[in-house]
PDB file of N, CA and C in Angstrom:
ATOM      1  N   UNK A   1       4.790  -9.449  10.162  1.00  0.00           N
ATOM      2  CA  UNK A   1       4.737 -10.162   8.903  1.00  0.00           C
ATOM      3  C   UNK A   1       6.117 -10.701   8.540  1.00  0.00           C
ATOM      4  N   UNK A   2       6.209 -11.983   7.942  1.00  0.00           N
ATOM      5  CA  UNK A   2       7.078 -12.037   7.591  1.00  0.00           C
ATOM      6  C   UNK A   2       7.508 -11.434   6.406  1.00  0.00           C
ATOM      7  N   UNK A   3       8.967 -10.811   5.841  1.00  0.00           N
ATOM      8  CA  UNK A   3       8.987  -9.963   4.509  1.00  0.00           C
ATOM      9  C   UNK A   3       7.970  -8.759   4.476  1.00  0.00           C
ATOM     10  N   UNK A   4       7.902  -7.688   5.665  1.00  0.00           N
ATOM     11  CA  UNK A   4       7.264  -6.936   5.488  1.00  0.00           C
ATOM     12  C   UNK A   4       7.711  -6.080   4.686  1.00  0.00           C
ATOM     13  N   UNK A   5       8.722  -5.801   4.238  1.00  0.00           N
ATOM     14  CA  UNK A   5       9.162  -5.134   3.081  1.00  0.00           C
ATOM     15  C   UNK A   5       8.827  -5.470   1.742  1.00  0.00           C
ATOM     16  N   UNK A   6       8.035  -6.722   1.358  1.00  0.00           N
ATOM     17  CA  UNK A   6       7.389  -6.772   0.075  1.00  0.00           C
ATOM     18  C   UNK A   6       5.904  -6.713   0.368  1.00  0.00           C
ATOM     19  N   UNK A   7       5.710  -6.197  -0.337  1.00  0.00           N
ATOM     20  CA  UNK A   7       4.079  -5.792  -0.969  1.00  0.00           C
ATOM     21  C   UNK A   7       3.527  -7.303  -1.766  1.00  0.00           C
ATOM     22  N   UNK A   8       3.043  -7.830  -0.811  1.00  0.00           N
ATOM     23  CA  UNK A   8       2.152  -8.806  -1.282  1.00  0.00           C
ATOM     24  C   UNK A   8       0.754  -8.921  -0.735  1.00  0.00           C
ATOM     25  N   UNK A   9      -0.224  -8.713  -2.065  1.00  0.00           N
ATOM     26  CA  UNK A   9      -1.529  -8.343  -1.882  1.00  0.00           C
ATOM     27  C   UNK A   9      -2.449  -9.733  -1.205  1.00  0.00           C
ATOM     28  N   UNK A  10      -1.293 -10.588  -1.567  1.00  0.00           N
ATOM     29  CA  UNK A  10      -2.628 -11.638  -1.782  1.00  0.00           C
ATOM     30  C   UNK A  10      -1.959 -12.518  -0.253  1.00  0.00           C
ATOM     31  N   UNK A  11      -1.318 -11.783   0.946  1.00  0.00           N
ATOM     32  CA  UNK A  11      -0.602 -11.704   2.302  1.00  0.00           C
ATOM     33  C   UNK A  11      -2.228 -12.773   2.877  1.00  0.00           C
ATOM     34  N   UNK A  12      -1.608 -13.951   3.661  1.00  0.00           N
ATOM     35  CA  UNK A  12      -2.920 -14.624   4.359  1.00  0.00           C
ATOM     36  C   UNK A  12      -1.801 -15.701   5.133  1.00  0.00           C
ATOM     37  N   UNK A  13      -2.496 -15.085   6.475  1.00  0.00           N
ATOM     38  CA  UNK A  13      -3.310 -14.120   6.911  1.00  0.00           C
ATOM     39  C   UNK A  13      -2.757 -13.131   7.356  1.00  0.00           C
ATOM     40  N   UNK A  14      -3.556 -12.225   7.459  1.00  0.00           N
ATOM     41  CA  UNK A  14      -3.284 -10.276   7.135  1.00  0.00           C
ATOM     42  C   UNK A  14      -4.014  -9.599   7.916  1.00  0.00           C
ATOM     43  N   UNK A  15      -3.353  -9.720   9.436  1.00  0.00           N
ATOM     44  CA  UNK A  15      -3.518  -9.016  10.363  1.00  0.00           C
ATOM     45  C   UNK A  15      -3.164  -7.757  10.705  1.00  0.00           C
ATOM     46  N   UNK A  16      -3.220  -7.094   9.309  1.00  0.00           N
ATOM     47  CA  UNK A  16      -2.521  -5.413  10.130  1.00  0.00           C
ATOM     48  C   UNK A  16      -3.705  -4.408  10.670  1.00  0.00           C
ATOM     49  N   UNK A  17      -3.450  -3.395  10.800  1.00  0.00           N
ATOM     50  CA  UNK A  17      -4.068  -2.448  11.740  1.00  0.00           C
ATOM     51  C   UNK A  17      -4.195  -1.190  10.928  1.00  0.00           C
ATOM     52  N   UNK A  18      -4.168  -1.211   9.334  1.00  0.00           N
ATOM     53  CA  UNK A  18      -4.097  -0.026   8.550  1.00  0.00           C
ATOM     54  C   UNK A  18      -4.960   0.849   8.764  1.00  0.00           C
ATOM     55  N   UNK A  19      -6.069   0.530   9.541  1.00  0.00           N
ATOM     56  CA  UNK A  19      -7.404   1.064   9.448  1.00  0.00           C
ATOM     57  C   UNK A  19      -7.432   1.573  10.787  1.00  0.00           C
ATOM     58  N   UNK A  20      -6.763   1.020  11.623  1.00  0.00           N
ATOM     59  CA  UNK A  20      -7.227   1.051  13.199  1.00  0.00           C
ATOM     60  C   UNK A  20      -8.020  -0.138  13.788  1.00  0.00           C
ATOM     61  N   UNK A  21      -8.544   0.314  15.125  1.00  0.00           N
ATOM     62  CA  UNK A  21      -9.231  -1.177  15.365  1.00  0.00           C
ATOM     63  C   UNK A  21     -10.141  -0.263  16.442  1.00  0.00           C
ATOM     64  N   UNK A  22     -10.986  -1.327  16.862  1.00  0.00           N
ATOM     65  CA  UNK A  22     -12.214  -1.335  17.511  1.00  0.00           C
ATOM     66  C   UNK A  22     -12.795   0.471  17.805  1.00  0.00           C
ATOM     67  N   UNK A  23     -12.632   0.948  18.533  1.00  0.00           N
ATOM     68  CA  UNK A  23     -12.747   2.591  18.699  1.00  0.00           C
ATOM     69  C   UNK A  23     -12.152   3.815  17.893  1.00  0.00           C
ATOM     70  N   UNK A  24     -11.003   3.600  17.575  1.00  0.00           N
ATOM     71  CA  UNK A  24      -9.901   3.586  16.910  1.00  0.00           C
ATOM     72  C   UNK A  24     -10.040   3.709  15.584  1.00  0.00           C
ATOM     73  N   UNK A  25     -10.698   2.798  14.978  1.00  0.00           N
ATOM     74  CA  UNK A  25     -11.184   2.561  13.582  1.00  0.00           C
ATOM     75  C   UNK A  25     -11.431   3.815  12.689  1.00  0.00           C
ATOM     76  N   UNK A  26     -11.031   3.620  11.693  1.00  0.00           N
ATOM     77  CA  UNK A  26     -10.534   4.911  10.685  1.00  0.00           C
ATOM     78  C   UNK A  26     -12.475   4.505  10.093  1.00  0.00           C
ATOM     79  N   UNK A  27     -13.153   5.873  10.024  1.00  0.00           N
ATOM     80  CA  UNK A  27     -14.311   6.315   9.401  1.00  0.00           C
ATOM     81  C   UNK A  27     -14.234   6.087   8.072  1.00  0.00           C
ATOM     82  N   UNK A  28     -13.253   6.634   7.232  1.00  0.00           N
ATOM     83  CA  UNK A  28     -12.737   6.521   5.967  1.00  0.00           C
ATOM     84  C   UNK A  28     -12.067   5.206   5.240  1.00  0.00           C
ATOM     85  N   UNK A  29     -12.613   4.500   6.065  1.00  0.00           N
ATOM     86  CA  UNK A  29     -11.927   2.615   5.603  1.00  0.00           C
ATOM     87  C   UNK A  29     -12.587   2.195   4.534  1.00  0.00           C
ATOM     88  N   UNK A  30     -14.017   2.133   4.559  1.00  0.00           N
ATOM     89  CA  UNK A  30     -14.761   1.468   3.374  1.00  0.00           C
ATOM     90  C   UNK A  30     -14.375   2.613   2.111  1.00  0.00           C
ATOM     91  N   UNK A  31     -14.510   4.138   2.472  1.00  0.00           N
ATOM     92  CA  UNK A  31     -14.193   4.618   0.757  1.00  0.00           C
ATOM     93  C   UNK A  31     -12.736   4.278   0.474  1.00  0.00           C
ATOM     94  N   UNK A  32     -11.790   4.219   1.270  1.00  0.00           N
ATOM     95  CA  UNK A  32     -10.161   3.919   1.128  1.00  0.00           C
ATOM     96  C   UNK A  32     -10.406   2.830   0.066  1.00  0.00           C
ATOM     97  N   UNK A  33     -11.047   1.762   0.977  1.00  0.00           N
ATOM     98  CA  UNK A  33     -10.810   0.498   0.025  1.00  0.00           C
ATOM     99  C   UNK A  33     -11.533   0.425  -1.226  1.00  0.00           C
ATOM    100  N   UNK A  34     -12.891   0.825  -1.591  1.00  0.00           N
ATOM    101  CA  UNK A  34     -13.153   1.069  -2.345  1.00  0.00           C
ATOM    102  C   UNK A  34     -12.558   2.115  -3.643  1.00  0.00           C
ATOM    103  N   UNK A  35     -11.880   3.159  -3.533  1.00  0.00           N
ATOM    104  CA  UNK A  35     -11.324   3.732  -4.233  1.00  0.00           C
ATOM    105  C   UNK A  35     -10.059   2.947  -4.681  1.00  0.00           C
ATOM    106  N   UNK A  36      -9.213   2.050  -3.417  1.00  0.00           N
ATOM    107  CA  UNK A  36      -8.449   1.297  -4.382  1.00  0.00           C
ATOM    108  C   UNK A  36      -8.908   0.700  -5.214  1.00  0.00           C
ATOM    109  N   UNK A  37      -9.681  -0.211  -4.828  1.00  0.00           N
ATOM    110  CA  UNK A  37     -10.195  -1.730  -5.899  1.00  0.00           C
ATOM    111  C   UNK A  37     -10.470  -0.618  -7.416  1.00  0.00           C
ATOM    112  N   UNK A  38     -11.156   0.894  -7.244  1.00  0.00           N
ATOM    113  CA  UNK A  38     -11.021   1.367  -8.741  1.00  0.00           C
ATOM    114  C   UNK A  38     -10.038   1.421  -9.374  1.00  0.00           C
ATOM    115  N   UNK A  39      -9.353   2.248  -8.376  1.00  0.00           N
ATOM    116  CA  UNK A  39      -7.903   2.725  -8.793  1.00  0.00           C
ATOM    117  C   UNK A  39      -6.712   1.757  -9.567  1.00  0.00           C
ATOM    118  N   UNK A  40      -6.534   1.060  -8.196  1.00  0.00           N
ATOM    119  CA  UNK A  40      -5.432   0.285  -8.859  1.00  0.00           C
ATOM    120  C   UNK A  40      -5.682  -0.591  -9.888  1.00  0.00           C
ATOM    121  N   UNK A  41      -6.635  -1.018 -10.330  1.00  0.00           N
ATOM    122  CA  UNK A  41      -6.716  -1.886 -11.512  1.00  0.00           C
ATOM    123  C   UNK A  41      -6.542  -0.769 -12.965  1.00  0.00           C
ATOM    124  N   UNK A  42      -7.140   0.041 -12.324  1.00  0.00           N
ATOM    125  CA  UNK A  42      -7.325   1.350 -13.426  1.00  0.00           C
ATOM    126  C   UNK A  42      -5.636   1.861 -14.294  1.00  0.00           C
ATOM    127  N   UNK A  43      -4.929   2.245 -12.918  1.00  0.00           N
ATOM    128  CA  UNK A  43      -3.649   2.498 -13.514  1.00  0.00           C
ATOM    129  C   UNK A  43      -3.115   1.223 -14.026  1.00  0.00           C
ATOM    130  N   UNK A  44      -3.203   0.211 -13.383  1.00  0.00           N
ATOM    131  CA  UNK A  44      -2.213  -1.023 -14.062  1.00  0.00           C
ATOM    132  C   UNK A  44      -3.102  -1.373 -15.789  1.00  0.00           C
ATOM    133  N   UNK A  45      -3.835  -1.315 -16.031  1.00  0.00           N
ATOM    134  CA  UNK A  45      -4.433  -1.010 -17.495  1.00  0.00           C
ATOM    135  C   UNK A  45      -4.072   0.228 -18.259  1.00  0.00           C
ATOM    136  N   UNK A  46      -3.749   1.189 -17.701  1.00  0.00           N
ATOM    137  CA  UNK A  46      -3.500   2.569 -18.187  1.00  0.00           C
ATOM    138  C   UNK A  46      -2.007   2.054 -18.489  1.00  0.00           C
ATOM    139  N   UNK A  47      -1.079   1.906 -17.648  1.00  0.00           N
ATOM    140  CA  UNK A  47       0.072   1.719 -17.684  1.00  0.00           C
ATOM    141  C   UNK A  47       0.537   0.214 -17.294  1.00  0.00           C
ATOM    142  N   UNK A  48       0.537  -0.773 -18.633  1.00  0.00           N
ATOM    143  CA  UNK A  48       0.615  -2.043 -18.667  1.00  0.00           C
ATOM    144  C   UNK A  48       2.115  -2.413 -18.279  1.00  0.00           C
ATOM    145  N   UNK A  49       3.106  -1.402 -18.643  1.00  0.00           N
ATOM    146  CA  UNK A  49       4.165  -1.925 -18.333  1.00  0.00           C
ATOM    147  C   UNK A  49       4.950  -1.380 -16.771  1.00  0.00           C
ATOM    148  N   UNK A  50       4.613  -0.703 -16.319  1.00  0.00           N
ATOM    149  CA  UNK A  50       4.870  -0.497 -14.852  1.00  0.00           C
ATOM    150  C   UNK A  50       5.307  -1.276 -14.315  1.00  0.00           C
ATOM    151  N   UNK A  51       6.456  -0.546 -13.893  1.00  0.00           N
ATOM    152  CA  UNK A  51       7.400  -1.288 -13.078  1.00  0.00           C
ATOM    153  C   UNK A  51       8.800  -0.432 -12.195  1.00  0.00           C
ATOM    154  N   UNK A  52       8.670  -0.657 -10.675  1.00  0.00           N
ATOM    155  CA  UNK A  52       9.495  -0.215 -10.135  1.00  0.00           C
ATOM    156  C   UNK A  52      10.556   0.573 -11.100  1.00  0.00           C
ATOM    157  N   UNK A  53      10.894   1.696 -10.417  1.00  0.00           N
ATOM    158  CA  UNK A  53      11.839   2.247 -10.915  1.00  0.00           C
ATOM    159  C   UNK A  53      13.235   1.900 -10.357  1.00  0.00           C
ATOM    160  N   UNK A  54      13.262   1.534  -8.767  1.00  0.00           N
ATOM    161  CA  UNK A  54      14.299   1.247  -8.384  1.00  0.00           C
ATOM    162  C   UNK A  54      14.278   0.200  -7.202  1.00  0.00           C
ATOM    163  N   UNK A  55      15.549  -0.319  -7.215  1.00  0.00           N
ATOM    164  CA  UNK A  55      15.293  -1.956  -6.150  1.00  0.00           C
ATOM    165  C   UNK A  55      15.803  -1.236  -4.667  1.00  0.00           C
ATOM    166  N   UNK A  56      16.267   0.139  -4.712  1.00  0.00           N
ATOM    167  CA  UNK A  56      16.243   1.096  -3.250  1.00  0.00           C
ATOM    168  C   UNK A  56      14.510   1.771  -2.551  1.00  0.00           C
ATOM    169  N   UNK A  57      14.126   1.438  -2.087  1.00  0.00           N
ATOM    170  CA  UNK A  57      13.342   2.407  -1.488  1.00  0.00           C
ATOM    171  C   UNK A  57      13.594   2.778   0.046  1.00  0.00           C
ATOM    172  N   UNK A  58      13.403   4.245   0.319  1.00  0.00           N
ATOM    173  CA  UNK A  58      13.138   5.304   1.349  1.00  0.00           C
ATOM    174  C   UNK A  58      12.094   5.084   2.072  1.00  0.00           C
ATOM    175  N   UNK A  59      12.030   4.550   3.392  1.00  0.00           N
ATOM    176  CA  UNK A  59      10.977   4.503   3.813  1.00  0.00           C
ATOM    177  C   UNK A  59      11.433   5.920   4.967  1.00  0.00           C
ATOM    178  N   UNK A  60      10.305   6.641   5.056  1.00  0.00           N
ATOM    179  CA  UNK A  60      10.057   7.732   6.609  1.00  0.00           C
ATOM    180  C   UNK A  60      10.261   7.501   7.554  1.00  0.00           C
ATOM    181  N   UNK A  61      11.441   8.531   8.514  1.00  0.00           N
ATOM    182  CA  UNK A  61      11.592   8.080   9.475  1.00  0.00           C
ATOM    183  C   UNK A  61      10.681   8.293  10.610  1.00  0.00           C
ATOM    184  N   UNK A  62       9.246   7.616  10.799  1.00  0.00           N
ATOM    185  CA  UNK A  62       8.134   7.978  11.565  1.00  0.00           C
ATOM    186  C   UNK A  62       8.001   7.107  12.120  1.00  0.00           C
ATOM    187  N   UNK A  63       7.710   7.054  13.838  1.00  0.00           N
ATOM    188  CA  UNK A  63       7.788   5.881  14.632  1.00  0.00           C
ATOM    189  C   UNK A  63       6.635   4.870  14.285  1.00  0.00           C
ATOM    190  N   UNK A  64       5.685   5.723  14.220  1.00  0.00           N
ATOM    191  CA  UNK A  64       4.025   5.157  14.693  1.00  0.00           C
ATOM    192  C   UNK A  64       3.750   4.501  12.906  1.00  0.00           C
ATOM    193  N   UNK A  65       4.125   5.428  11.985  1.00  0.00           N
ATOM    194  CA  UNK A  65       3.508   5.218  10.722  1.00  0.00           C
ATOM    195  C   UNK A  65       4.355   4.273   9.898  1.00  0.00           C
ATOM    196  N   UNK A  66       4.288   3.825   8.925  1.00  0.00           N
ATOM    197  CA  UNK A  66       5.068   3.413   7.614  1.00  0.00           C
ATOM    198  C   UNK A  66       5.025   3.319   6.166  1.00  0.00           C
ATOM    199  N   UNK A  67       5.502   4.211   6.052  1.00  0.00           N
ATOM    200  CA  UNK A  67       5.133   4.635   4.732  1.00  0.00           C
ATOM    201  C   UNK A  67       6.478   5.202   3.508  1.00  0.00           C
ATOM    202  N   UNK A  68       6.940   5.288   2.438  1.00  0.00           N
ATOM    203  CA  UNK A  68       7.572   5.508   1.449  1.00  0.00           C
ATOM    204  C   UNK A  68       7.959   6.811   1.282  1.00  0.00           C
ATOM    205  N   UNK A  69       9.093   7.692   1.540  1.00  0.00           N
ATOM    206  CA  UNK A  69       9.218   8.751   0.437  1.00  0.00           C
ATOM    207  C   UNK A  69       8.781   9.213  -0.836  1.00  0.00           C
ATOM    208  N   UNK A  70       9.500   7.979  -1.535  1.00  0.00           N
ATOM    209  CA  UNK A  70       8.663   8.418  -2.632  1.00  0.00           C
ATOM    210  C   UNK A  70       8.657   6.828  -3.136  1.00  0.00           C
ATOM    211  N   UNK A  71       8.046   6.731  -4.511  1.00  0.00           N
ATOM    212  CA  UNK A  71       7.669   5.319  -5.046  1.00  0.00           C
ATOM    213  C   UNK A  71       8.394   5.678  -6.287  1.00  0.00           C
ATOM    214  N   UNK A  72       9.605   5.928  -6.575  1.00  0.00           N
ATOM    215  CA  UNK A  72       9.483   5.424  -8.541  1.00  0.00           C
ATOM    216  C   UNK A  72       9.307   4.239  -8.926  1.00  0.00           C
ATOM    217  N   UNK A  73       8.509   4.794 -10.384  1.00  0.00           N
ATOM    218  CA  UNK A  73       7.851   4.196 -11.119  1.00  0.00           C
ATOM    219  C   UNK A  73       8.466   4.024 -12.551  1.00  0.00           C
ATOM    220  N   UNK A  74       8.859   3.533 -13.261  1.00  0.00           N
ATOM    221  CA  UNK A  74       8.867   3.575 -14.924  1.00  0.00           C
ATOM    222  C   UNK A  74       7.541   2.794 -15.475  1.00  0.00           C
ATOM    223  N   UNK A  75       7.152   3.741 -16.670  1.00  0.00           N
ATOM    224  CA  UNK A  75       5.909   2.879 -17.319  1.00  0.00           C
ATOM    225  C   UNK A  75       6.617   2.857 -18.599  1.00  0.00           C
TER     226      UNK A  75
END
């Protein structure tokens, strides 16, 4: 991706592999996504003003995965 370091939802086209692929394929994909589409609209209404806590983030040093230490948040 280009700018894979920003989080952009609305990314096209959005070829990643979050899920896995063909054999591979994560069982748990349709509730994943479904629990977001609740979720995240849910907190961003709960907490209207949310917003990064800091312009540093920690990402894990894990070969295969990618993922955040931690996320601050201020609401």
């Amino acid at each position: 991706f280009e700018e894979p370091e920003e989080l952009r939802l609305d990314r096209d086209p959005n070829q990643h592999v979050a899920f896995g692929h063909g054999f591979h394929f994560c069982l748990g994909a349709s509730l994943a996504r479904l629990e977001a589409q609740i979720a995240i609209p849910k907190i961003l209404d709960t907490y209207p003003n949310l917003r990064l806590g800091s312009e540093t983030l920690r990402w894990q040093p894990v070969f295969l995965t990618r993922g955040l230490e931690a996320l601050p948040v201020t609401a």
